[in-house]
Protein backbone atom coordinates (compact mmCIF):
# COMPACT_ATOMS: atom_id res chain seq x y z
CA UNK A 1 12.72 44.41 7.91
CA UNK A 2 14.38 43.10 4.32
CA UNK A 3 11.96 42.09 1.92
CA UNK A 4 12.68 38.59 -0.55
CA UNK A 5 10.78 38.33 -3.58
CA UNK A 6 11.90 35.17 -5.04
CA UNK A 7 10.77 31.92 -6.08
CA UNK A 8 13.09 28.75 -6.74
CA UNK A 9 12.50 26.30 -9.56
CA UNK A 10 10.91 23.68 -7.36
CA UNK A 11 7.90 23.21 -4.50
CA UNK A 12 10.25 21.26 -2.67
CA UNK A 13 12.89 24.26 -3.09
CA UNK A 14 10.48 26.99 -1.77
CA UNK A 15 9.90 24.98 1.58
CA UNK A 16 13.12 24.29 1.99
CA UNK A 17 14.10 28.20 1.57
CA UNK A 18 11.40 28.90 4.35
CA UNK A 19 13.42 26.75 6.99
CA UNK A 20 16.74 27.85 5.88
CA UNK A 21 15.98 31.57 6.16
CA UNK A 22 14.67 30.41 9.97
CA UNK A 23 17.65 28.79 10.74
CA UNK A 24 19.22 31.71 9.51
CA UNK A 25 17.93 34.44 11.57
CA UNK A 26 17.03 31.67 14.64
CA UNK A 27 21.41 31.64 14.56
CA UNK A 28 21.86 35.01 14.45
CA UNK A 29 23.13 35.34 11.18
CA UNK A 30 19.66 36.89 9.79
CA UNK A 31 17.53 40.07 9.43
CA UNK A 32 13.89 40.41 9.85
CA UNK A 33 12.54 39.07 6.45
CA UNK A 34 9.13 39.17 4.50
CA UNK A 35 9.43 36.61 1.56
CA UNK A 36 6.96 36.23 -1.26
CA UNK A 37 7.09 33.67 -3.90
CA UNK A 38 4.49 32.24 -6.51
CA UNK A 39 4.67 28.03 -7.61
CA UNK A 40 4.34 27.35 -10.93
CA UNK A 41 2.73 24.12 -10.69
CA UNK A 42 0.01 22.23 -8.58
CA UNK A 43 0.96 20.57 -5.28
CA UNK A 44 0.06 19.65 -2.07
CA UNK A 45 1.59 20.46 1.16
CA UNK A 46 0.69 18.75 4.36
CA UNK A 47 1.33 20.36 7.65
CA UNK A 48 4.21 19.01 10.13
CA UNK A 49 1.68 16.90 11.97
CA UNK A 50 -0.84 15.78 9.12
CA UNK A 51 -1.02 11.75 7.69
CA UNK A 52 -0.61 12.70 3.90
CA UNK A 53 -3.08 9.46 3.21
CA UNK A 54 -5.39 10.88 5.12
CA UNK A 55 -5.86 14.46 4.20
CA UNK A 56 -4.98 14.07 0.33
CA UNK A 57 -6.33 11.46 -2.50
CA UNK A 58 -2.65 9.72 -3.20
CA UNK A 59 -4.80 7.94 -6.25
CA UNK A 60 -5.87 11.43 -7.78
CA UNK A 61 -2.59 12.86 -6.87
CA UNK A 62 -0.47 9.97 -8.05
CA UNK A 63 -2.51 10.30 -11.65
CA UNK A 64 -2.57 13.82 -12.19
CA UNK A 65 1.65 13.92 -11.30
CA UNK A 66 1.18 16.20 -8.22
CA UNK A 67 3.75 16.22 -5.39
CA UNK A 68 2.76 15.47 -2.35
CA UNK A 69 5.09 17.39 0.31
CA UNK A 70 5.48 18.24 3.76
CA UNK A 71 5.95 21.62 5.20
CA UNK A 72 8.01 22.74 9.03
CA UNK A 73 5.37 24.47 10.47
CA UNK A 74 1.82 22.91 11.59
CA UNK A 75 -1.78 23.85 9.98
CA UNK A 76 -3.66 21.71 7.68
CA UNK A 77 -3.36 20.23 4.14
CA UNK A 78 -3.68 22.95 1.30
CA UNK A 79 -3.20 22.71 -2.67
CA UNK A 80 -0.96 25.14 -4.45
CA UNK A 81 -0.26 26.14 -7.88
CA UNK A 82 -0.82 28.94 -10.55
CA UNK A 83 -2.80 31.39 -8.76
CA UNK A 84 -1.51 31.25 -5.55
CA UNK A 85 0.72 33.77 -3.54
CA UNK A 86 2.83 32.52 -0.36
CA UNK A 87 4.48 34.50 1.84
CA UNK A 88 7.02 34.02 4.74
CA UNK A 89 7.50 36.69 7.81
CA UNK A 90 10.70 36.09 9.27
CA UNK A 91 10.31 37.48 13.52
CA UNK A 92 12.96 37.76 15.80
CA UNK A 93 11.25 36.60 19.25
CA UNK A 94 11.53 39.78 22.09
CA UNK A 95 11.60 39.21 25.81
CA UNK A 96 8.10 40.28 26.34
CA UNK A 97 4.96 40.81 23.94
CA UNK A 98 2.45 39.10 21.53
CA UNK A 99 5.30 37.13 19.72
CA UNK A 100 5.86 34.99 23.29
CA UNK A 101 3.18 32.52 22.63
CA UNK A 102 1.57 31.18 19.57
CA UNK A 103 -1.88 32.69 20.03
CA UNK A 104 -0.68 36.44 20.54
CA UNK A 105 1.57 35.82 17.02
CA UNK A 106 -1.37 34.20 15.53
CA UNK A 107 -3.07 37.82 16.58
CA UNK A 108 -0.25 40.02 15.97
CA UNK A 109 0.20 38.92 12.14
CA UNK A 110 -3.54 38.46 10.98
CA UNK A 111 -4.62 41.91 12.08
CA UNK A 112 -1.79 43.48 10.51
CA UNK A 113 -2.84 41.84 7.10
CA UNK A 114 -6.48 42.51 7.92
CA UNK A 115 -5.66 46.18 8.17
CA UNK A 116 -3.48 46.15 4.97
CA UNK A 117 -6.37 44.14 3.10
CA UNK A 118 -9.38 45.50 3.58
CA UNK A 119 -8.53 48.97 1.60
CA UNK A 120 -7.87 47.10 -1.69
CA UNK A 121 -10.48 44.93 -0.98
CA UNK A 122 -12.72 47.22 0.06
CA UNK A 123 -14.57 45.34 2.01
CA UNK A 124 -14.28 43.63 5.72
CA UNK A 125 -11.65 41.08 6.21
CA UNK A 126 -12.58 38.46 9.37
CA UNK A 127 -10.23 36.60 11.20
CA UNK A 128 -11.67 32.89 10.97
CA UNK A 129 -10.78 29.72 13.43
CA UNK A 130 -7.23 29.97 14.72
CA UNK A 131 -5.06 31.39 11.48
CA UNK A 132 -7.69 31.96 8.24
CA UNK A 133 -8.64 35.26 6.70
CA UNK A 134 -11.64 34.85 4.55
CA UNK A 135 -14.13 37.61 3.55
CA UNK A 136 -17.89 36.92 3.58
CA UNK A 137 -17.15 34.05 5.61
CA UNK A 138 -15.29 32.40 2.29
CA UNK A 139 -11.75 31.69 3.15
CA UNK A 140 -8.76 33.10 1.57
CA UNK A 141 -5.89 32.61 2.74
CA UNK A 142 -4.72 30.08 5.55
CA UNK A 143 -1.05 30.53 7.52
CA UNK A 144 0.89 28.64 9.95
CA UNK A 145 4.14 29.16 12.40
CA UNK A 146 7.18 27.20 13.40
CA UNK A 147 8.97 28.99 16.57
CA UNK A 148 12.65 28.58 17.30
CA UNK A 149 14.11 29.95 20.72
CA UNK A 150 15.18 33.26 18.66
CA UNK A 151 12.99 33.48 16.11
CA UNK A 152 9.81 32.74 14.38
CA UNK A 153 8.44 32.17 10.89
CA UNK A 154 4.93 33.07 10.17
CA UNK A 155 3.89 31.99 6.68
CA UNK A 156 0.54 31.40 4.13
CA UNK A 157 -0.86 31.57 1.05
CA UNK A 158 -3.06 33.89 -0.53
CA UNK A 159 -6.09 32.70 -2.99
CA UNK A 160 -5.69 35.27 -6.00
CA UNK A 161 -6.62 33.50 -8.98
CA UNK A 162 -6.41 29.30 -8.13
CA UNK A 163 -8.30 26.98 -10.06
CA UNK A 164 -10.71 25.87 -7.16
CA UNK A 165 -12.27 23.31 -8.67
CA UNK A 166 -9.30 21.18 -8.44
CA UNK A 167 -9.18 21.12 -4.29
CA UNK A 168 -11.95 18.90 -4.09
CA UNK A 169 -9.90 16.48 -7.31
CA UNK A 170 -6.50 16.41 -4.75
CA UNK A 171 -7.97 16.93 -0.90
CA UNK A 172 -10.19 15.16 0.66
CA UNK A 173 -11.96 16.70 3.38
CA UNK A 174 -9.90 17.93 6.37
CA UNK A 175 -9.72 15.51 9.39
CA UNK A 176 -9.76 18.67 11.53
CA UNK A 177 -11.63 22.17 10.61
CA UNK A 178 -12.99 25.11 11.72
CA UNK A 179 -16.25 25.85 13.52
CA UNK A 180 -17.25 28.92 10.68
CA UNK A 181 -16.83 25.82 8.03
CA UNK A 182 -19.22 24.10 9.06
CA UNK A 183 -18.65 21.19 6.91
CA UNK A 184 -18.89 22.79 3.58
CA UNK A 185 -16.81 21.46 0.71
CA UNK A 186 -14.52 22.95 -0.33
CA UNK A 187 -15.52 24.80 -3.44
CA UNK A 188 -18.08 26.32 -1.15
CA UNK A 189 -15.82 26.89 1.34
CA UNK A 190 -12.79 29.02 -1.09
CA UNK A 191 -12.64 31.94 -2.44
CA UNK A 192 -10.09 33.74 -4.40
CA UNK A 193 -9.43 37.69 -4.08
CA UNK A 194 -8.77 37.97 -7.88
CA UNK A 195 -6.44 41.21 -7.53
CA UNK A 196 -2.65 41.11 -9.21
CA UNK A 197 0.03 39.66 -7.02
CA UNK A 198 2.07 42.91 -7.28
CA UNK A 199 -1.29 45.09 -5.70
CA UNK A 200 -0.82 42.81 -2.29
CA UNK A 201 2.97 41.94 -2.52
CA UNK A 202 3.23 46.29 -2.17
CA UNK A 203 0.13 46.11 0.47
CA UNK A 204 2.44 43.62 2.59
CA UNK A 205 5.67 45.37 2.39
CA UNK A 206 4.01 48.66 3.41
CA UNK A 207 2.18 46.61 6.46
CA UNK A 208 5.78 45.28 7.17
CA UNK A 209 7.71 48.07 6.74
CA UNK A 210 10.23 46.09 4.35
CA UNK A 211 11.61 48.72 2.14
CA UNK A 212 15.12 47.36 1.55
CA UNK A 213 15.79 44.25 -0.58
CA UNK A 214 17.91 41.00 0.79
CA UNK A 215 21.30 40.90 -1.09
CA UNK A 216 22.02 37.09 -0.40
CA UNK A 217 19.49 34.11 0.71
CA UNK A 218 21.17 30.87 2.35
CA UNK A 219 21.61 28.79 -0.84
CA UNK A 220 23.93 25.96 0.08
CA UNK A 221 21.65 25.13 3.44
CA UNK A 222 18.44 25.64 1.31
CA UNK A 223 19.80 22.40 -1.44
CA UNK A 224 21.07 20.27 1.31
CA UNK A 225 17.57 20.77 3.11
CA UNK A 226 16.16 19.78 -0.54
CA UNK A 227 18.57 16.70 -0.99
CA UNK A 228 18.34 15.61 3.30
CA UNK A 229 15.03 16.13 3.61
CA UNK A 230 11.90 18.33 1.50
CA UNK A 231 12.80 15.64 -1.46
CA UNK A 232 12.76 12.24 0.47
CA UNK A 233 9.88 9.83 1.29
CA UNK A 234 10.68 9.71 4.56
CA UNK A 235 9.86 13.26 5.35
CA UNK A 236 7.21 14.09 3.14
CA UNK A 237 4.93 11.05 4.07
CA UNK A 238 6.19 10.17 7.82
CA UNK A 239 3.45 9.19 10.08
């Protein structure tokens, strides 16, 4: 597996990149790939299937000039910004295995980051609802997948140092959540892992076995994904 430590100028930029490097490997064109990159600024993402009106405060988001954008793969509504770590795992899909069906991937990836976690952490990292990690039952990082025929991207975001607080300012609360929840807001429902991006970024690519850098990303698919689609209203609040 390559490894891809790089984030674009733009939210809408980063998603894009996500779907281009699927397309990539889905066509045969692509290695095995673990991206990381960081935003710079707050904004929501909704999940393929979510209403934006419903699962974000347009008002709030509207006045405090966050995007509101759309993602490929499913999951819920999260806020990003400073603070926050995504990554992307790029699988080619085998005959036979755990990557066949959603459920087995969900499995496969989580207890490979649970394993690489809990030694920095140094404490027990649970597997929550269908795709969270959290630690003391707080939640810490939530993920997601989009499956081609080929291949398979598995990507999240990892709480290291977010301002919390300003979830409940942007969200409001999920129309759909987890049992282990159990309605809590979400300040009391958050928590961040407050170590340095580089401590889980070398974690991940030890998990992953992603020694060797990518030489060349898919830049001319990743801008006309930005200018067809991660940038319009159509796509970013269809219903």
């Amino acid at each position: 597996m390559k490894y891809l430590d790089l984030t674009l100028p733009t939210p809408e930029a980063n998603l894009a990149l996500d779907e281009a490097l699927l397309d990539l490997c889905d066509g045969g064109g692509g290695d095995e790939i673990l991206r990381f990159w960081e935003p710079s600024e707050p904004f929501v993402v909704v999940g393929y299937a979510n209403e934006a009106a419903r699962e974000a405060d347009l008002d709030a988001c509207q006045a405090g000039g966050v995007r509101v954008l759309r993602r490929c793969s499913g999951g819920g509504t999260v806020l990003q910004g400073p603070g926050c770590l995504n990554y992307s795992v790029l699988l080619q899909i085998p005959e036979s295995g755990p990557l066949q069906g959603i459920t087995g991937t969900n499995h496969y990836v989580l207890q490979r980051h649970q394993a690489a976690l809990e030694p920095l952490l140094k404490a027990p990292v649970e597997i929550q609802g269908h795709t969270d990690l959290a630690v003391r039952n707080l939640k810490f990082s939530g993920n997601a997948q989009r499956r081609k025929r080929k291949c398979l991207i598995f990507h999240g975001t990892f709480l290291l140092g977010f301002d919390l607080a300003s979830v409940e300012k942007f969200l409001r609360m999920p129309s759909r959540q987890p049992d282990y929840r159990r309605n809590r807001a979400h300040a009391d429902f958050l928590t961040n892992l407050n170590l340095p991006p580089e401590a889980l970024k070398a974690a991940l690519r030890k998990a992953w076995c992603a020694a060797e850098p990518l030489k060349t990303w898919p830049e001319r698919e990743t801008a006309d994904l930005v200018m067809t689609k991660y940038a319009t209203r159509e796509w970013n609040f269809k219903i």
